[in-house]
PDB file of N, CA and C in Angstrom:
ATOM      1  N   UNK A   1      50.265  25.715 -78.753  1.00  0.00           N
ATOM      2  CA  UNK A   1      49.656  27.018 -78.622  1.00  0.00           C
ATOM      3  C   UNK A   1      48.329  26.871 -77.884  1.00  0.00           C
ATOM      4  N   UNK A   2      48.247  27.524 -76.884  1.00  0.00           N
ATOM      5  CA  UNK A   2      46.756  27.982 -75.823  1.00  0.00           C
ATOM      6  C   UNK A   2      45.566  27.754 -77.362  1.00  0.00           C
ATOM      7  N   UNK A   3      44.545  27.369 -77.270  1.00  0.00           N
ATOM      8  CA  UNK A   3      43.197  27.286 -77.738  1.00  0.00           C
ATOM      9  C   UNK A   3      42.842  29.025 -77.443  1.00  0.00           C
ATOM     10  N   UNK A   4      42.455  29.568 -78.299  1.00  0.00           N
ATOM     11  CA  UNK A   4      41.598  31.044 -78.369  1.00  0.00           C
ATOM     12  C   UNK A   4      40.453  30.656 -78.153  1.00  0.00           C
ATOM     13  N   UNK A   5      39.614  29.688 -77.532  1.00  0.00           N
ATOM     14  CA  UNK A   5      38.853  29.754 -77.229  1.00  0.00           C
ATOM     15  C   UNK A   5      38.450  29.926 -75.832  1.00  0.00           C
ATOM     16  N   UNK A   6      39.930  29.320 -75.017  1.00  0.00           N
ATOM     17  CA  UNK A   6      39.423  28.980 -73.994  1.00  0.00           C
ATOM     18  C   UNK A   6      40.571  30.395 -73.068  1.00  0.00           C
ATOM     19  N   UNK A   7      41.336  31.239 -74.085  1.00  0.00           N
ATOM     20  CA  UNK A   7      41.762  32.776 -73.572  1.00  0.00           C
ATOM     21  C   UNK A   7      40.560  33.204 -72.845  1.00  0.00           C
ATOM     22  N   UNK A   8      41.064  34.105 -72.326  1.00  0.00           N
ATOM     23  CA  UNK A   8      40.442  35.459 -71.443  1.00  0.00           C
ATOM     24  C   UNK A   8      39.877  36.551 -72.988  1.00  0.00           C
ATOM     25  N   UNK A   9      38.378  36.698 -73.130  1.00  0.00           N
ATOM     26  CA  UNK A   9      38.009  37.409 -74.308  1.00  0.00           C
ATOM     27  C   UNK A   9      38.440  38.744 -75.031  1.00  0.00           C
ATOM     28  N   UNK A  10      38.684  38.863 -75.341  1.00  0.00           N
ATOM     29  CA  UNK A  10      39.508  39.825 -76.320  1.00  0.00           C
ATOM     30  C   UNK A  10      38.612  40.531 -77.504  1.00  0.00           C
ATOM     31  N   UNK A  11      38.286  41.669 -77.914  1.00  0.00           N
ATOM     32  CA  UNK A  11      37.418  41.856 -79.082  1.00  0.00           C
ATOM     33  C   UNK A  11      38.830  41.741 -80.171  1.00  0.00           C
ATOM     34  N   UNK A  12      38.044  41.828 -81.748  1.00  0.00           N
ATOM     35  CA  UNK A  12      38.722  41.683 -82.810  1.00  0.00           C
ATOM     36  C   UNK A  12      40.197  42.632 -82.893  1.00  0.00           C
ATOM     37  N   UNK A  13      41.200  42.048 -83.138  1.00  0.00           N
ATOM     38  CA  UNK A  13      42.076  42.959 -83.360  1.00  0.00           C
ATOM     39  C   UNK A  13      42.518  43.545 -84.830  1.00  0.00           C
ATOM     40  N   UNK A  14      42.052  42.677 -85.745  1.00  0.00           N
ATOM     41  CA  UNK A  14      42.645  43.199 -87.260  1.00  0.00           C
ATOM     42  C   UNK A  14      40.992  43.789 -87.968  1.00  0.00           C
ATOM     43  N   UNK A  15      40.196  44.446 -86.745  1.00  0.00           N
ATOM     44  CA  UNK A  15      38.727  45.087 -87.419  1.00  0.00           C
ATOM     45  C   UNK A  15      38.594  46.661 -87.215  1.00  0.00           C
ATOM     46  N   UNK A  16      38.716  47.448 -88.098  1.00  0.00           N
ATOM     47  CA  UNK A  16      38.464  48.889 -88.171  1.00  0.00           C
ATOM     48  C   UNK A  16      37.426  49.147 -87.339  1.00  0.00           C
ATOM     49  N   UNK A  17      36.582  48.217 -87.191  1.00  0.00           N
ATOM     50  CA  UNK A  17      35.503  48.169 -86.156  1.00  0.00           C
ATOM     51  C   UNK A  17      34.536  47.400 -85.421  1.00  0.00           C
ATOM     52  N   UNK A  18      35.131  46.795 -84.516  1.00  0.00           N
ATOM     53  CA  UNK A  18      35.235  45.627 -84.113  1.00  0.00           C
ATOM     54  C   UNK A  18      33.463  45.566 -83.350  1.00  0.00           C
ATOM     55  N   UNK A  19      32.981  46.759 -83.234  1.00  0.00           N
ATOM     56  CA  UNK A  19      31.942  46.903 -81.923  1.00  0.00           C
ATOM     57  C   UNK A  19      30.821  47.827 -82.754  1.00  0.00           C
ATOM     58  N   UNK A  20      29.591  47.397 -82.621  1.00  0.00           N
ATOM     59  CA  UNK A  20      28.269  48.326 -82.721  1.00  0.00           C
ATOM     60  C   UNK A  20      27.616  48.892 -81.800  1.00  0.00           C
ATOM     61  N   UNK A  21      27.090  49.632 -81.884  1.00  0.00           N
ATOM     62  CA  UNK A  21      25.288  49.602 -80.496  1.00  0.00           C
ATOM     63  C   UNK A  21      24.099  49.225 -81.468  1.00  0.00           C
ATOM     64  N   UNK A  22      23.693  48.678 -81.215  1.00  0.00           N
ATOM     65  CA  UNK A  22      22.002  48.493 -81.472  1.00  0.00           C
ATOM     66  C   UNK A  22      21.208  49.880 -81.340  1.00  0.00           C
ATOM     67  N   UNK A  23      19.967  49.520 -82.109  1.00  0.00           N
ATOM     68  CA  UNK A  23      19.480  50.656 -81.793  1.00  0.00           C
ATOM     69  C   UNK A  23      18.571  50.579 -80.552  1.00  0.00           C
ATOM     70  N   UNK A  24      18.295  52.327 -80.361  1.00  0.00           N
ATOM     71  CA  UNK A  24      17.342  52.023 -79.280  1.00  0.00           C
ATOM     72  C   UNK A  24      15.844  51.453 -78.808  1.00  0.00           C
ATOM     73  N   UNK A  25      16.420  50.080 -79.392  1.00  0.00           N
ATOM     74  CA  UNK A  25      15.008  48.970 -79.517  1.00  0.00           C
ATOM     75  C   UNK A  25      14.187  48.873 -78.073  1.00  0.00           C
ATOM     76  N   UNK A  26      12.544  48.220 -78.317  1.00  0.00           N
ATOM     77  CA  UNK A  26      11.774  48.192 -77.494  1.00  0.00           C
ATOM     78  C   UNK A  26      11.201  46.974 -77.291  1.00  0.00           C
ATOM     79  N   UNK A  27      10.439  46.455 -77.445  1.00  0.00           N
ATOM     80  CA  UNK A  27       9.546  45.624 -77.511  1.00  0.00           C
ATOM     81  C   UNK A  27       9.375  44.833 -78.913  1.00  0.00           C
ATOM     82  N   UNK A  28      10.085  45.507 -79.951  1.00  0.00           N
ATOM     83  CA  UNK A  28       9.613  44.626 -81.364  1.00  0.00           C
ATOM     84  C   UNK A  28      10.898  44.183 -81.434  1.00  0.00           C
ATOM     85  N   UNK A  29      11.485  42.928 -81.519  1.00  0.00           N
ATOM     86  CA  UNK A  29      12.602  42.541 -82.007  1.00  0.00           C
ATOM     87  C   UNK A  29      13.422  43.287 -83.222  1.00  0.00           C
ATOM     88  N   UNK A  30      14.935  43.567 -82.906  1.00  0.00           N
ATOM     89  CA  UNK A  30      15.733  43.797 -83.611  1.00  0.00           C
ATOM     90  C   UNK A  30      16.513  42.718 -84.436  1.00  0.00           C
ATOM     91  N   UNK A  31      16.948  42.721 -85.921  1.00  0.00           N
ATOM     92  CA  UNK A  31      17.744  41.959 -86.202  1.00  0.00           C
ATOM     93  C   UNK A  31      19.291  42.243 -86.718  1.00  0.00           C
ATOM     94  N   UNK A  32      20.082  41.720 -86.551  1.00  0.00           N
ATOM     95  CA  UNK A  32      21.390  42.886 -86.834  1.00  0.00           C
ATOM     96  C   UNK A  32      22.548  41.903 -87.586  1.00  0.00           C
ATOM     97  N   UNK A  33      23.440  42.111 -88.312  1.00  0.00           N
ATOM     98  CA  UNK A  33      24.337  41.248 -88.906  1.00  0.00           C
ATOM     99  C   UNK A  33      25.725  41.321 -88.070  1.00  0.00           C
ATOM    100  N   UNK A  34      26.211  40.310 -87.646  1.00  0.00           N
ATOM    101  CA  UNK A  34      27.452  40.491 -86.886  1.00  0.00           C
ATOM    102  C   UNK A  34      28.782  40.869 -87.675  1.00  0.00           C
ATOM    103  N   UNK A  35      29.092  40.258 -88.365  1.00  0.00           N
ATOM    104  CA  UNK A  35      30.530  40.570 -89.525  1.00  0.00           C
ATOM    105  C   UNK A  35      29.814  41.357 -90.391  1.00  0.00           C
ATOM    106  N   UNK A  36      30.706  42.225 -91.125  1.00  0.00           N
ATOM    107  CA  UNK A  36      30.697  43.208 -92.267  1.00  0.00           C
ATOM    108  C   UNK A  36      32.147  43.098 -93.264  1.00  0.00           C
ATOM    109  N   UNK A  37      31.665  42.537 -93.818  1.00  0.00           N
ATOM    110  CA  UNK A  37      32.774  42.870 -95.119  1.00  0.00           C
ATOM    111  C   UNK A  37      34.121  44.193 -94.857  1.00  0.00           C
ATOM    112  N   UNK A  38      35.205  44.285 -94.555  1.00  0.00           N
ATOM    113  CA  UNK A  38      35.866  45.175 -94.371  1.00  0.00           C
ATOM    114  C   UNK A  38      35.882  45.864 -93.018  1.00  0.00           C
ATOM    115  N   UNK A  39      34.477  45.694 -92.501  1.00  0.00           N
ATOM    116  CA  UNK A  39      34.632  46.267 -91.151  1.00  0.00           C
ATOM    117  C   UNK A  39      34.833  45.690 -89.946  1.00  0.00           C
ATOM    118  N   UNK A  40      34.263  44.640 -89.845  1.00  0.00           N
ATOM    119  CA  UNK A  40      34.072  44.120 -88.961  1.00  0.00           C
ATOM    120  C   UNK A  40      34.354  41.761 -89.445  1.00  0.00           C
ATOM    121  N   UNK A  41      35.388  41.755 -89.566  1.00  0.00           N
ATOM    122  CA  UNK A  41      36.112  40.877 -89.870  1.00  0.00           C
ATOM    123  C   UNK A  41      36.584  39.692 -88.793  1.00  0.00           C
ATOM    124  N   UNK A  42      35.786  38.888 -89.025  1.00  0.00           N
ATOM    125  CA  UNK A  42      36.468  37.517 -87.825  1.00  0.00           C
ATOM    126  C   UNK A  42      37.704  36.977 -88.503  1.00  0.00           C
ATOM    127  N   UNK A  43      38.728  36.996 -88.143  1.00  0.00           N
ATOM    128  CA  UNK A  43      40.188  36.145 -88.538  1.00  0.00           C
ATOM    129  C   UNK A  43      40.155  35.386 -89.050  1.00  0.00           C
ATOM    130  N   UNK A  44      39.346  33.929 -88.062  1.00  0.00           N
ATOM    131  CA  UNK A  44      39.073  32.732 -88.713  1.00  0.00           C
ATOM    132  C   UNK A  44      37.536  31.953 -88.409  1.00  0.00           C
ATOM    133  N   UNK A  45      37.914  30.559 -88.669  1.00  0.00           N
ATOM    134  CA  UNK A  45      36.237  30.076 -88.638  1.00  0.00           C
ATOM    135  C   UNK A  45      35.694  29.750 -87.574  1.00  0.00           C
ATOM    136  N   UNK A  46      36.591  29.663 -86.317  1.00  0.00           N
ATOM    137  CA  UNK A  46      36.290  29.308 -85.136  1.00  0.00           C
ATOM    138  C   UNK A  46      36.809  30.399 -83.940  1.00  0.00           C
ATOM    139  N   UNK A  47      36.136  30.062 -82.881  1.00  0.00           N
ATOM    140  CA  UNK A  47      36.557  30.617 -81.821  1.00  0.00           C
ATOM    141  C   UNK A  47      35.991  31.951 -81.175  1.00  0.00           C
ATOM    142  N   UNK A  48      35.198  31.771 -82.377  1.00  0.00           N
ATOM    143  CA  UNK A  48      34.052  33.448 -82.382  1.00  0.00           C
ATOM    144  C   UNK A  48      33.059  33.718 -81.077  1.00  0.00           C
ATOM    145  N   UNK A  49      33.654  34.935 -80.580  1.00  0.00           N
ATOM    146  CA  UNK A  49      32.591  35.058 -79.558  1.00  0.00           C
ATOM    147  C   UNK A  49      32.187  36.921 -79.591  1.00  0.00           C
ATOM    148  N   UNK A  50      30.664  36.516 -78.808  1.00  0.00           N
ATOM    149  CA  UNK A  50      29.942  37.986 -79.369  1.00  0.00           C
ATOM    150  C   UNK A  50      29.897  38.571 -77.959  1.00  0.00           C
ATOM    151  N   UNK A  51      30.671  39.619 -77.023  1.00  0.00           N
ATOM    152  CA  UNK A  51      29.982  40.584 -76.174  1.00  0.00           C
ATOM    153  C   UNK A  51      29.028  41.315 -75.991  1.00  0.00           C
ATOM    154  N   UNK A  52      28.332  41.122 -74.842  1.00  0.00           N
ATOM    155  CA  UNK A  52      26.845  42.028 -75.178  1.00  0.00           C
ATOM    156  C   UNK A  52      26.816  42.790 -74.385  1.00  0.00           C
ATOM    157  N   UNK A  53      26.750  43.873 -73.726  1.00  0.00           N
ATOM    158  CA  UNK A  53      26.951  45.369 -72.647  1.00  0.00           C
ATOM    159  C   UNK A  53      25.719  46.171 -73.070  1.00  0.00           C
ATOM    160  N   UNK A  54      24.853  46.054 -71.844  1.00  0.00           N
ATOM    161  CA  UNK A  54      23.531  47.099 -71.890  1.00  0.00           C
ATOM    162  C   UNK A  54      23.818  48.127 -71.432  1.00  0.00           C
ATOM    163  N   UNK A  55      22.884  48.575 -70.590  1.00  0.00           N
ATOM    164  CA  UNK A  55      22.909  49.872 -69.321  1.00  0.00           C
ATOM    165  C   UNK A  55      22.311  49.477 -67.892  1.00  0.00           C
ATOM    166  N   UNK A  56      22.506  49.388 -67.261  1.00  0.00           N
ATOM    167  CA  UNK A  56      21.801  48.821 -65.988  1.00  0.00           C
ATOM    168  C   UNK A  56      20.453  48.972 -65.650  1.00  0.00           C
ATOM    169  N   UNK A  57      20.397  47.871 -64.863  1.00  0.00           N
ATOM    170  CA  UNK A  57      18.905  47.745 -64.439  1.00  0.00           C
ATOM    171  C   UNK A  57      17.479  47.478 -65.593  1.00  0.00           C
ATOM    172  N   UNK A  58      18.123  47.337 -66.842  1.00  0.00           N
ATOM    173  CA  UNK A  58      17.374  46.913 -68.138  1.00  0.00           C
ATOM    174  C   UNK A  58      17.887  45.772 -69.100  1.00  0.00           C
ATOM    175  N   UNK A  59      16.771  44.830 -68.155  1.00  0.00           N
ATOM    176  CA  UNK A  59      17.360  43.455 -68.753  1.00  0.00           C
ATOM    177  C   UNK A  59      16.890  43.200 -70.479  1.00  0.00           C
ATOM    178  N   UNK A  60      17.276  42.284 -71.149  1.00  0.00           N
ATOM    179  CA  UNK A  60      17.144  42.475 -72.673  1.00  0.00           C
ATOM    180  C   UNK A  60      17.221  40.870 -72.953  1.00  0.00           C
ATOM    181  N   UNK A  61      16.670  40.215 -74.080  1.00  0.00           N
ATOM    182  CA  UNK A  61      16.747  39.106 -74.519  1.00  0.00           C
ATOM    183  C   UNK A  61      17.511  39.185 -75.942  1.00  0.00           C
ATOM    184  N   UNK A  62      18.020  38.003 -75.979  1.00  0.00           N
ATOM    185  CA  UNK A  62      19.651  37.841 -76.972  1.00  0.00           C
ATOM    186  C   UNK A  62      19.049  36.336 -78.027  1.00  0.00           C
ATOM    187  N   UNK A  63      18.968  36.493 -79.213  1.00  0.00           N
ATOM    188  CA  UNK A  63      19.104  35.029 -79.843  1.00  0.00           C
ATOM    189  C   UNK A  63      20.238  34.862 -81.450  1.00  0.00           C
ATOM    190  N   UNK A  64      20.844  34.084 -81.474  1.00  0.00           N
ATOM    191  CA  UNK A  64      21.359  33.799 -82.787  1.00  0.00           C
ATOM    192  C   UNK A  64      21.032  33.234 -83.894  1.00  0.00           C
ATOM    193  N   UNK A  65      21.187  33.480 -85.061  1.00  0.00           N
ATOM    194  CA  UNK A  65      21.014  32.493 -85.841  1.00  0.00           C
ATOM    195  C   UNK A  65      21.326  33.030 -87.492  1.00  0.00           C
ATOM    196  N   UNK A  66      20.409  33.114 -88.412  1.00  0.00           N
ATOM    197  CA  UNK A  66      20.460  33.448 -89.733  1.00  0.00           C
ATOM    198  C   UNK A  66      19.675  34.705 -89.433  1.00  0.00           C
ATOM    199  N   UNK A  67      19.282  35.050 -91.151  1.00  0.00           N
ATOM    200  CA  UNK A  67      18.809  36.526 -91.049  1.00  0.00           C
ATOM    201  C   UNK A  67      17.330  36.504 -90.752  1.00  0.00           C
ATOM    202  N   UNK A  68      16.371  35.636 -90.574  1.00  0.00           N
ATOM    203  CA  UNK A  68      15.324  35.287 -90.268  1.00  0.00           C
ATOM    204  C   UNK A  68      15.322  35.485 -88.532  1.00  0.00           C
ATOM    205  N   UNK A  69      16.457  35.025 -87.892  1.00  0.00           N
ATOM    206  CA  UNK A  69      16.089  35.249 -86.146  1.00  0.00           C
ATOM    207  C   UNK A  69      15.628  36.609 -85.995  1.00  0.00           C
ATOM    208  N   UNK A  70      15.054  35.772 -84.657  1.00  0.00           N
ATOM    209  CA  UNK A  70      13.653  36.956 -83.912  1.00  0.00           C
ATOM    210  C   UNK A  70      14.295  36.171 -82.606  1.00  0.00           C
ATOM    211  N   UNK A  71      13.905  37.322 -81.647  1.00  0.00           N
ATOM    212  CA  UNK A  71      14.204  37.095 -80.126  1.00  0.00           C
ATOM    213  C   UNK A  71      12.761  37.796 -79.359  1.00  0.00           C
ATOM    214  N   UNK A  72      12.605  36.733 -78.339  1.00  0.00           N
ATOM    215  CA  UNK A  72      10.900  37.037 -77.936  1.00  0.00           C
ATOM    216  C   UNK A  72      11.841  36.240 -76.041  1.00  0.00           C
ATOM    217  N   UNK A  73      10.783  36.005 -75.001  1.00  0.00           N
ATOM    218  CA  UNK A  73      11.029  36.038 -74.100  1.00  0.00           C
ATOM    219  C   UNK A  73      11.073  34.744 -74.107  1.00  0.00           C
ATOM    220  N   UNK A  74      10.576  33.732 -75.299  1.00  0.00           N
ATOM    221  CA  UNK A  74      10.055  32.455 -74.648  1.00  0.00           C
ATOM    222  C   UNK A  74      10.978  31.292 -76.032  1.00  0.00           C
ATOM    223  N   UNK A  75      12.075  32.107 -76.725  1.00  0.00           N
ATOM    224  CA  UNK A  75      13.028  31.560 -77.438  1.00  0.00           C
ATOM    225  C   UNK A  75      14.344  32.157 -77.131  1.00  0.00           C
ATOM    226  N   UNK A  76      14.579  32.835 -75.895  1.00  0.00           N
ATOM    227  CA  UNK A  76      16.033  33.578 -76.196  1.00  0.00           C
ATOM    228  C   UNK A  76      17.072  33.563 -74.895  1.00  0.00           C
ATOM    229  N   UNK A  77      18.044  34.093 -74.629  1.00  0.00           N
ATOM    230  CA  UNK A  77      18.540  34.159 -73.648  1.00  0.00           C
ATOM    231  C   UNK A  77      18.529  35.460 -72.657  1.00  0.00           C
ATOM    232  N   UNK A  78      18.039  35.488 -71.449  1.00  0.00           N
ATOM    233  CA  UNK A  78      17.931  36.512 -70.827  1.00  0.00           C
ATOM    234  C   UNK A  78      19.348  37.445 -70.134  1.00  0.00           C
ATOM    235  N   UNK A  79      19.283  38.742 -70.383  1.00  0.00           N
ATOM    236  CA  UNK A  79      20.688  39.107 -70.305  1.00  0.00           C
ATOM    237  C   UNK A  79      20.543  40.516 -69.706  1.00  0.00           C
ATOM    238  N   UNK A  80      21.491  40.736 -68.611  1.00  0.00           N
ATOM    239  CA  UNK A  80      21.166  41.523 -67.331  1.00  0.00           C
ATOM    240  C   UNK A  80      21.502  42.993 -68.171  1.00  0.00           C
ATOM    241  N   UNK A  81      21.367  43.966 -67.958  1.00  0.00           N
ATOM    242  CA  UNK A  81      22.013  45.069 -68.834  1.00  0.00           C
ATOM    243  C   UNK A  81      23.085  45.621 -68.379  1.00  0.00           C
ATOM    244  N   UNK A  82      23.545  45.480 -67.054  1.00  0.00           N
ATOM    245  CA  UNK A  82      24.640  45.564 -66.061  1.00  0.00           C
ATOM    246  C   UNK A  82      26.011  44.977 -66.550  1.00  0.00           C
ATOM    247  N   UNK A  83      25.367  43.748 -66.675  1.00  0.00           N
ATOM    248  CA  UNK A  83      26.518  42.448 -66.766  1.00  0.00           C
ATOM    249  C   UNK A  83      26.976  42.389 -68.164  1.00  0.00           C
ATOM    250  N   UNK A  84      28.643  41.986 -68.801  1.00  0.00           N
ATOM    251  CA  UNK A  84      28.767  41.711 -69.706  1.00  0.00           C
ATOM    252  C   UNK A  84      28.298  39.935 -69.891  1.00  0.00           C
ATOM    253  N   UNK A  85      27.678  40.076 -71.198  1.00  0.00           N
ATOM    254  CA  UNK A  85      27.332  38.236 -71.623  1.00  0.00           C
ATOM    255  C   UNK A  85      28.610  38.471 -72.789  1.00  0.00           C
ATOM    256  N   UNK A  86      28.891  36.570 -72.628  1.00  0.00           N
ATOM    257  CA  UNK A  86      30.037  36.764 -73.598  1.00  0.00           C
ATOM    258  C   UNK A  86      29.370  35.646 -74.023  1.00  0.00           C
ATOM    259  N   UNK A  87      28.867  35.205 -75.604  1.00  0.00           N
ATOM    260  CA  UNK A  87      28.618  33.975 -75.768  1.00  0.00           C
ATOM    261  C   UNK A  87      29.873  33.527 -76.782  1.00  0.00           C
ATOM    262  N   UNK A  88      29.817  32.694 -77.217  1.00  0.00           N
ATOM    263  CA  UNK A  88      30.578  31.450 -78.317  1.00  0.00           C
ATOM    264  C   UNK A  88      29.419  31.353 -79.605  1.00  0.00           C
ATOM    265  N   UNK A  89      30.088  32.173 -81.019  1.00  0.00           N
ATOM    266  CA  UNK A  89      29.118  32.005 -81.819  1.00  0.00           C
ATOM    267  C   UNK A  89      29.692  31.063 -83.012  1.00  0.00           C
ATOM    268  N   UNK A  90      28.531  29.796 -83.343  1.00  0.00           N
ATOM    269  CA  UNK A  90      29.114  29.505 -84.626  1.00  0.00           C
ATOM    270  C   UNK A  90      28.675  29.877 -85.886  1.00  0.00           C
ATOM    271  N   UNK A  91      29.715  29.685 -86.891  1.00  0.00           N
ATOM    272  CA  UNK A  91      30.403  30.413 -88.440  1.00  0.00           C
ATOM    273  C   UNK A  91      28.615  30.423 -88.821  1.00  0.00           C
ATOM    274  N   UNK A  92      27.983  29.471 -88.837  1.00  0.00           N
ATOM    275  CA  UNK A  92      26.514  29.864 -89.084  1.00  0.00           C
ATOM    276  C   UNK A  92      26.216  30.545 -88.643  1.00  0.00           C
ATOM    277  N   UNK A  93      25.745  31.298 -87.223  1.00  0.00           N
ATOM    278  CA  UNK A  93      25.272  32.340 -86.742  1.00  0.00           C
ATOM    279  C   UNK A  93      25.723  33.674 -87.313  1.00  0.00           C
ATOM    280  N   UNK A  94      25.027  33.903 -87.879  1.00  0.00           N
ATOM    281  CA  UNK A  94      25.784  35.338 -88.945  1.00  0.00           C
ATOM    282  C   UNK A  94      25.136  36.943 -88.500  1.00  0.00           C
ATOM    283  N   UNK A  95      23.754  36.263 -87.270  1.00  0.00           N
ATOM    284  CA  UNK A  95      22.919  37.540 -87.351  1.00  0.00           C
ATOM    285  C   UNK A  95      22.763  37.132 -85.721  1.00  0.00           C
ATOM    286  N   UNK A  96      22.154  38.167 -84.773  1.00  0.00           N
ATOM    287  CA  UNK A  96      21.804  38.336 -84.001  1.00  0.00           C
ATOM    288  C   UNK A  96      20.130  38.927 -83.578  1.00  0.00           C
ATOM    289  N   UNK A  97      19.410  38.562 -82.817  1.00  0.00           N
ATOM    290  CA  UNK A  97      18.494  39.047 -82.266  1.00  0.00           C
ATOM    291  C   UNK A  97      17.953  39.880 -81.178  1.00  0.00           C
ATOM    292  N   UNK A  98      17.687  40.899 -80.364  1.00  0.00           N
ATOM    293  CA  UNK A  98      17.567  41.942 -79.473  1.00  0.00           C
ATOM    294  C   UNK A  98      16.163  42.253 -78.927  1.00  0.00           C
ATOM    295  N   UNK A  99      15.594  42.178 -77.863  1.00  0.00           N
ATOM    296  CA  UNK A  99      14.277  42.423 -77.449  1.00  0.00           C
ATOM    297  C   UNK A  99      14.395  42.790 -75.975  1.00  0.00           C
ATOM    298  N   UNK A 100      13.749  44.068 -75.752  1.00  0.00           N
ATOM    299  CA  UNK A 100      13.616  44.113 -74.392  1.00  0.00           C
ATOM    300  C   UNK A 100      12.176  44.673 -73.730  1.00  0.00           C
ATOM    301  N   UNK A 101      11.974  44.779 -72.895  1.00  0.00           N
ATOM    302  CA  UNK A 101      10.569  45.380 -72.556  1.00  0.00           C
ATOM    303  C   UNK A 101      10.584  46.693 -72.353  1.00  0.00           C
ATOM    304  N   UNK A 102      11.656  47.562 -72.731  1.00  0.00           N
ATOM    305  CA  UNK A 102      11.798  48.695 -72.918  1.00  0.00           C
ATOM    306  C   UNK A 102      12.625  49.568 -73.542  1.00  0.00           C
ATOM    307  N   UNK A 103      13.068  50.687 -74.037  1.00  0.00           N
ATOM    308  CA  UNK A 103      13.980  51.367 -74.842  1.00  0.00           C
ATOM    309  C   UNK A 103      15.451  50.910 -74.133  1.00  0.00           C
ATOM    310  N   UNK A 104      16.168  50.418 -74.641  1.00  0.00           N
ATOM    311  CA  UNK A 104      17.446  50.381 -74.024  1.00  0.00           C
ATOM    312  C   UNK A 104      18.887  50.161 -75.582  1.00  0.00           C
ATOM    313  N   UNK A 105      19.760  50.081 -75.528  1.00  0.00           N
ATOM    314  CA  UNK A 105      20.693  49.956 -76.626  1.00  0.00           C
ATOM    315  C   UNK A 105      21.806  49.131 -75.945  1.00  0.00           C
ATOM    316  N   UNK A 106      22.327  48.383 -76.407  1.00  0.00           N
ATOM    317  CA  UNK A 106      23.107  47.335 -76.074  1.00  0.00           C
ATOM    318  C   UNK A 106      24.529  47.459 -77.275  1.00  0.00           C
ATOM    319  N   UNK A 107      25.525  47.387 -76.671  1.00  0.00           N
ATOM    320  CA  UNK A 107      26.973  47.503 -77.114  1.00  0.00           C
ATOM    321  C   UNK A 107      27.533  45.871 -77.639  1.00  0.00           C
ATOM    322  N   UNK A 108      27.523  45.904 -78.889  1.00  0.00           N
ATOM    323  CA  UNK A 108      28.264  44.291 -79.826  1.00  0.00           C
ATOM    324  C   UNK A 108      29.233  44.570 -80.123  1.00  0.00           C
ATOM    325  N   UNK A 109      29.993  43.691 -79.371  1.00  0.00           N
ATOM    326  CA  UNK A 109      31.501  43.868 -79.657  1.00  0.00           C
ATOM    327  C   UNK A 109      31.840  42.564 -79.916  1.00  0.00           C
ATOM    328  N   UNK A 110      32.592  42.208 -81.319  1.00  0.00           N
ATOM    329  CA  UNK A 110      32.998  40.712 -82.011  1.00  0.00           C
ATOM    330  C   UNK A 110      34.485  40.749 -81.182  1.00  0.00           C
ATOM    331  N   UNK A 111      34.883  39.192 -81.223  1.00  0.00           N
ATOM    332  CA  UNK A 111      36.094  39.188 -80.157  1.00  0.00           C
ATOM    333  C   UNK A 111      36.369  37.404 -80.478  1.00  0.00           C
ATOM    334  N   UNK A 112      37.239  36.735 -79.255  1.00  0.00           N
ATOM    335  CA  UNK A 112      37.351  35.630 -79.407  1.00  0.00           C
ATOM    336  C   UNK A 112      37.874  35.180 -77.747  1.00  0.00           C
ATOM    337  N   UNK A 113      37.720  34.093 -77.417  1.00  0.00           N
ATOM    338  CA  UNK A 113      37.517  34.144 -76.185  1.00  0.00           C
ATOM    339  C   UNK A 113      36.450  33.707 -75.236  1.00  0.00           C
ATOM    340  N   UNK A 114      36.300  33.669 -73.793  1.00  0.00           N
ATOM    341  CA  UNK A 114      35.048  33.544 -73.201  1.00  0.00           C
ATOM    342  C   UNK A 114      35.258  34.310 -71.663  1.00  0.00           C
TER     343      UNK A 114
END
């Protein structure tokens, strides 16, 4: 059987709701939980990957980790608001981080894939 990791990305299929938006964060870091109990359900322990979809022309910074992450310009990954980012998250990464230099909202969609 093909590795789900190394498929063409796919969001969750057995999740009532596989996808969030963020809110319309600014400048103070957001922190957000990726899985939800019932809602938002990864299959298994591997293979996890997180989609990120802004709005154009408003770039945004991305970090993972526990419920403590913070995303700032000078710990995170820079991410176009145009472009989809698809990262690879592991079973530790349970939370996400969000910062941009201006109001923008960004679309999380859990999946598997890259």
């Amino acid at each position: 059987m093909y590795p789900e990791d190394q498929k063409a990305y796919q969001p969750l299929v057995n999740s009532s709701a596989p996808a969030f938006n963020s809110s319309a964060m600014g400048a103070t870091t957001f922190n957000y939980k990726l899985d939800s109990s019932g809602v938002r359900d990864w299959q298994g322990p591997g293979s996890r990957s997180v989609r990120l979809l802004g709005v154009p022309n408003v770039p945004y910074y991305v970090n993972f980790g526990a419920s403590a992450v913070i995303a700032e310009t000078t710990n995170s990954v820079l991410c176009l608001g145009s472009e989809p980012a698809i990262f690879s998250v592991d079973p530790k990464q349970t939370y996400l981080a969000l910062v941009s230099s201006t109001t923008v909202t960004v679309n999380v969609t859990l999946g598997v894939g890259r």
